[in-house]
PDB file of N, CA and C in Angstrom:
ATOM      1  N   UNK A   1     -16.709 -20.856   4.068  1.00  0.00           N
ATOM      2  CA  UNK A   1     -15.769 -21.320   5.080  1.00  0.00           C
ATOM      3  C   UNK A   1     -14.409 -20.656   4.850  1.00  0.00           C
ATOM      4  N   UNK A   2     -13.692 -20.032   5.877  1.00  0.00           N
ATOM      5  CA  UNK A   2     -12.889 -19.599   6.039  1.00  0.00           C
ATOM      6  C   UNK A   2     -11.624 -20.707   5.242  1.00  0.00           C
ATOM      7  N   UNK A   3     -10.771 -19.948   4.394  1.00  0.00           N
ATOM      8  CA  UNK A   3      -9.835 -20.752   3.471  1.00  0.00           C
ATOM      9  C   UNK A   3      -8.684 -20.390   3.800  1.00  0.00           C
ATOM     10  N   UNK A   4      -7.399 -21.133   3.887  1.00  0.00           N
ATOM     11  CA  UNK A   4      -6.216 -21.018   4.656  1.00  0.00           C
ATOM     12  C   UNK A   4      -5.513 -20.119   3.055  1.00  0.00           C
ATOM     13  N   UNK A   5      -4.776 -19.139   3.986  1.00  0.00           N
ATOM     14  CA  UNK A   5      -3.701 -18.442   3.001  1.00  0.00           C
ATOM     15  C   UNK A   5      -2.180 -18.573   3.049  1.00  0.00           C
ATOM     16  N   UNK A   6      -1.895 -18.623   2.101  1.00  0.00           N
ATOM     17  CA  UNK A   6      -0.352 -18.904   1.733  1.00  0.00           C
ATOM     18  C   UNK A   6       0.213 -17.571   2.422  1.00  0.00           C
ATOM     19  N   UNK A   7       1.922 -17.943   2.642  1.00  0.00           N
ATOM     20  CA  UNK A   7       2.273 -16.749   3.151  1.00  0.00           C
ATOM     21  C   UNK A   7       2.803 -15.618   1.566  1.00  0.00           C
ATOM     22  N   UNK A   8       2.721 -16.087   0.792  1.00  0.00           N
ATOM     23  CA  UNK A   8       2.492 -15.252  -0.516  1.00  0.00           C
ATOM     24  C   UNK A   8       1.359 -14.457  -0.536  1.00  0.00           C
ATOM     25  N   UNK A   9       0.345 -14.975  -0.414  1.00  0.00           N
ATOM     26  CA  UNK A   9      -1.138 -14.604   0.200  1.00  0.00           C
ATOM     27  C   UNK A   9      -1.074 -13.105   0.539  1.00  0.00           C
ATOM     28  N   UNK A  10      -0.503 -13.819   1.890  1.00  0.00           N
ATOM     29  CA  UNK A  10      -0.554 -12.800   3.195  1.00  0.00           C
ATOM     30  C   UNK A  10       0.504 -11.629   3.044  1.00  0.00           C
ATOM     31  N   UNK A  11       1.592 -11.737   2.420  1.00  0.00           N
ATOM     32  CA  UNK A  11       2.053 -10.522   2.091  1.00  0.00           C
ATOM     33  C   UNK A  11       1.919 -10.241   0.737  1.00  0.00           C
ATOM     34  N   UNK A  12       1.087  -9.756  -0.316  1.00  0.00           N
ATOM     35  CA  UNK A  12      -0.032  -9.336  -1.123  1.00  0.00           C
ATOM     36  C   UNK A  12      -0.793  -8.945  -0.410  1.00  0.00           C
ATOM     37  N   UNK A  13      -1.498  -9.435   0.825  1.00  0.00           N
ATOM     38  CA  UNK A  13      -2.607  -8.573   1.695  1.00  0.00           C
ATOM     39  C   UNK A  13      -1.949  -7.316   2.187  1.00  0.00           C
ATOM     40  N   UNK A  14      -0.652  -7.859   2.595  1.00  0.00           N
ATOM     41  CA  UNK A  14      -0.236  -6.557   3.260  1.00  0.00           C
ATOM     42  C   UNK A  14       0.390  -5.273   2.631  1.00  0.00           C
ATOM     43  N   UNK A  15       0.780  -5.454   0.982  1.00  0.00           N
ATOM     44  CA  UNK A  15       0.906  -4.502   0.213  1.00  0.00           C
ATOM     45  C   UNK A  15       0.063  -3.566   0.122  1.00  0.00           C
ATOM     46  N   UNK A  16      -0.866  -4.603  -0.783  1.00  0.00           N
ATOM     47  CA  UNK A  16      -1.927  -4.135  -1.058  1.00  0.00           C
ATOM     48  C   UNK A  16      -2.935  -3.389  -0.337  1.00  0.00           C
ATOM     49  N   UNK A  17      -2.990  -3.213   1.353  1.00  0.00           N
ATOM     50  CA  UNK A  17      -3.198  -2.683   2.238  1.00  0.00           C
ATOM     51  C   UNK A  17      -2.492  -1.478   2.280  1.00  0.00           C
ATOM     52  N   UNK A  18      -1.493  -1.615   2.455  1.00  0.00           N
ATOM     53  CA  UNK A  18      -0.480  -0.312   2.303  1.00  0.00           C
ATOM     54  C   UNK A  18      -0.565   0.649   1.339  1.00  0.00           C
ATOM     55  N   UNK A  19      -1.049   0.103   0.132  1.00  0.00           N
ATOM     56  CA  UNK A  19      -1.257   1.106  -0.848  1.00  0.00           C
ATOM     57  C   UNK A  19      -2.981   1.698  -0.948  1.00  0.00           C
ATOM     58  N   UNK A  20      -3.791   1.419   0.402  1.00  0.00           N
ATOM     59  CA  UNK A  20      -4.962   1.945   0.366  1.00  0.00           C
ATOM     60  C   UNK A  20      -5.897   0.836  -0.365  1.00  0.00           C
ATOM     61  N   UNK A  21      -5.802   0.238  -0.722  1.00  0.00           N
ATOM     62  CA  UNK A  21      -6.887  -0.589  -1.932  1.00  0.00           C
ATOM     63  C   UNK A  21      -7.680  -1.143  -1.115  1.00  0.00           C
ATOM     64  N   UNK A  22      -8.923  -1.338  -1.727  1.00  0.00           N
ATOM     65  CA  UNK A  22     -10.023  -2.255  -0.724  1.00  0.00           C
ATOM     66  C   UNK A  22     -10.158  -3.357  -0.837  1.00  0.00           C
ATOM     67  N   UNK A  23     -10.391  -4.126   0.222  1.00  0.00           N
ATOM     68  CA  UNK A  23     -10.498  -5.389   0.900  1.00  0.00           C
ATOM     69  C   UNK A  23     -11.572  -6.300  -0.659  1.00  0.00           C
ATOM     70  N   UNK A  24     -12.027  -5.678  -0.867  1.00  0.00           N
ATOM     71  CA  UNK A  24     -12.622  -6.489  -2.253  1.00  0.00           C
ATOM     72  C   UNK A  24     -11.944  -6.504  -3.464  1.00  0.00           C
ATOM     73  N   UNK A  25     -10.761  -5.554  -3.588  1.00  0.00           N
ATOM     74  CA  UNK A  25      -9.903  -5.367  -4.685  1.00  0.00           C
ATOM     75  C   UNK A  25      -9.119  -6.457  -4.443  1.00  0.00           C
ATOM     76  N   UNK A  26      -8.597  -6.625  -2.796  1.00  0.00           N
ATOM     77  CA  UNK A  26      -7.712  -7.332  -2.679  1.00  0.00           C
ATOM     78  C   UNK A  26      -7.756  -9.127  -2.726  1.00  0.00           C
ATOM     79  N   UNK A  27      -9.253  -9.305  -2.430  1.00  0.00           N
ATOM     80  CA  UNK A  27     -10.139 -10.590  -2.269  1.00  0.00           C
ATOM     81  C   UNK A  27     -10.165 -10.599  -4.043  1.00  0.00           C
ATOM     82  N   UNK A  28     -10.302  -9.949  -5.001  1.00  0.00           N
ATOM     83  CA  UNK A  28     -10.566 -10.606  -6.338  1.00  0.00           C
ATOM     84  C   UNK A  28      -8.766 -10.773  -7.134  1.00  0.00           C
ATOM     85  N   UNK A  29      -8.103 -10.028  -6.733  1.00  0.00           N
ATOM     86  CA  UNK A  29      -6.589  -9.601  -6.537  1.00  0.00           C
ATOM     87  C   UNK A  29      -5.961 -11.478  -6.549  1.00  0.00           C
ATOM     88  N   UNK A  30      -5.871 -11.954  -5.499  1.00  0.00           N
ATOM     89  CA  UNK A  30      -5.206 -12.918  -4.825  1.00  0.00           C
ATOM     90  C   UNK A  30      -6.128 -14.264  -4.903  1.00  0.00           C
ATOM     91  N   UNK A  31      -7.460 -14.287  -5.507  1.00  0.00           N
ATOM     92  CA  UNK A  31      -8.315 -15.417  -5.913  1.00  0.00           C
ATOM     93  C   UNK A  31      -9.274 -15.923  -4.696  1.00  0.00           C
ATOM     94  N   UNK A  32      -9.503 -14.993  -3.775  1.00  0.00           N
ATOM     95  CA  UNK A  32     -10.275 -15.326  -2.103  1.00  0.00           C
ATOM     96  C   UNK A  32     -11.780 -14.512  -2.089  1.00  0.00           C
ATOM     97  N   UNK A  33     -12.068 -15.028  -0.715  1.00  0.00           N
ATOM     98  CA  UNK A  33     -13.138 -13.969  -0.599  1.00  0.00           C
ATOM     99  C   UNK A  33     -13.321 -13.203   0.180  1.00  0.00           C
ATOM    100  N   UNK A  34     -14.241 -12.349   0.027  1.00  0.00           N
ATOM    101  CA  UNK A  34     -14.017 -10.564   0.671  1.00  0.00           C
ATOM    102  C   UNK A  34     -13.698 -11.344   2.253  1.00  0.00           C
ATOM    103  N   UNK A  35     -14.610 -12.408   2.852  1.00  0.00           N
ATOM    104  CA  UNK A  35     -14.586 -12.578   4.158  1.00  0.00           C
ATOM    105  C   UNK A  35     -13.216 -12.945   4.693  1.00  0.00           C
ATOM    106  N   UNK A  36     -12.590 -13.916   3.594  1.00  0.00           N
ATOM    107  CA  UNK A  36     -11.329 -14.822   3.569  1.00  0.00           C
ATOM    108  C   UNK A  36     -10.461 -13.279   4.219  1.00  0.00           C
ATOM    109  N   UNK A  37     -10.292 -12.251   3.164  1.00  0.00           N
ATOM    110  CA  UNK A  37      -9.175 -11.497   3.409  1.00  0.00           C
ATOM    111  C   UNK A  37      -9.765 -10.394   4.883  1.00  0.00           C
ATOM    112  N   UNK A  38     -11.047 -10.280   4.960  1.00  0.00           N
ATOM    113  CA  UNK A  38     -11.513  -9.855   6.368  1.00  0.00           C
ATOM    114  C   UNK A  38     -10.555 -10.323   7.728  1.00  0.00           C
ATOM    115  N   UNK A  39     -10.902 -11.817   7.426  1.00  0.00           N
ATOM    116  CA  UNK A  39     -10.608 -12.048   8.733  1.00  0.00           C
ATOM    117  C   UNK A  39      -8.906 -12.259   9.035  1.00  0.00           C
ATOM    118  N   UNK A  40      -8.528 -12.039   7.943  1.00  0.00           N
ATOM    119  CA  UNK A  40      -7.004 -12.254   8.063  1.00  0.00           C
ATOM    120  C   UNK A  40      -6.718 -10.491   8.711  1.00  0.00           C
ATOM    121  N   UNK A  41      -6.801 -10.294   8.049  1.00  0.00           N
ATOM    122  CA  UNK A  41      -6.615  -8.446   8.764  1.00  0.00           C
ATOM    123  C   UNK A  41      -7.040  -7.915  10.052  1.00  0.00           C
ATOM    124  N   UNK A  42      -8.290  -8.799  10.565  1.00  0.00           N
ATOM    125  CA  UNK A  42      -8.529  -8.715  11.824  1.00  0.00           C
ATOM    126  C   UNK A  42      -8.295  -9.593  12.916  1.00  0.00           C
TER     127      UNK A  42
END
């Protein structure tokens, strides 16, 4: 089930995006899961 993210969270997603890293780096990164940080990006 989709898990609500902090806005700390969410900008860590968006670094970490910026610097190329993958969506599973970033899901073990921030304590979520691959889907959690999926659907935030989309």
């Amino acid at each position: 089930m989709y898990k609500q993210l902090t806005s700390e969270q969410r900008y860590t997603i968006s670094v970490l995006l910026q610097k190329k890293l993958s969506i599973s780096f970033i899901a073990e990164k921030i304590g979520v899961s691959v889907s959690t940080v999926s659907l935030e990006i989309n």
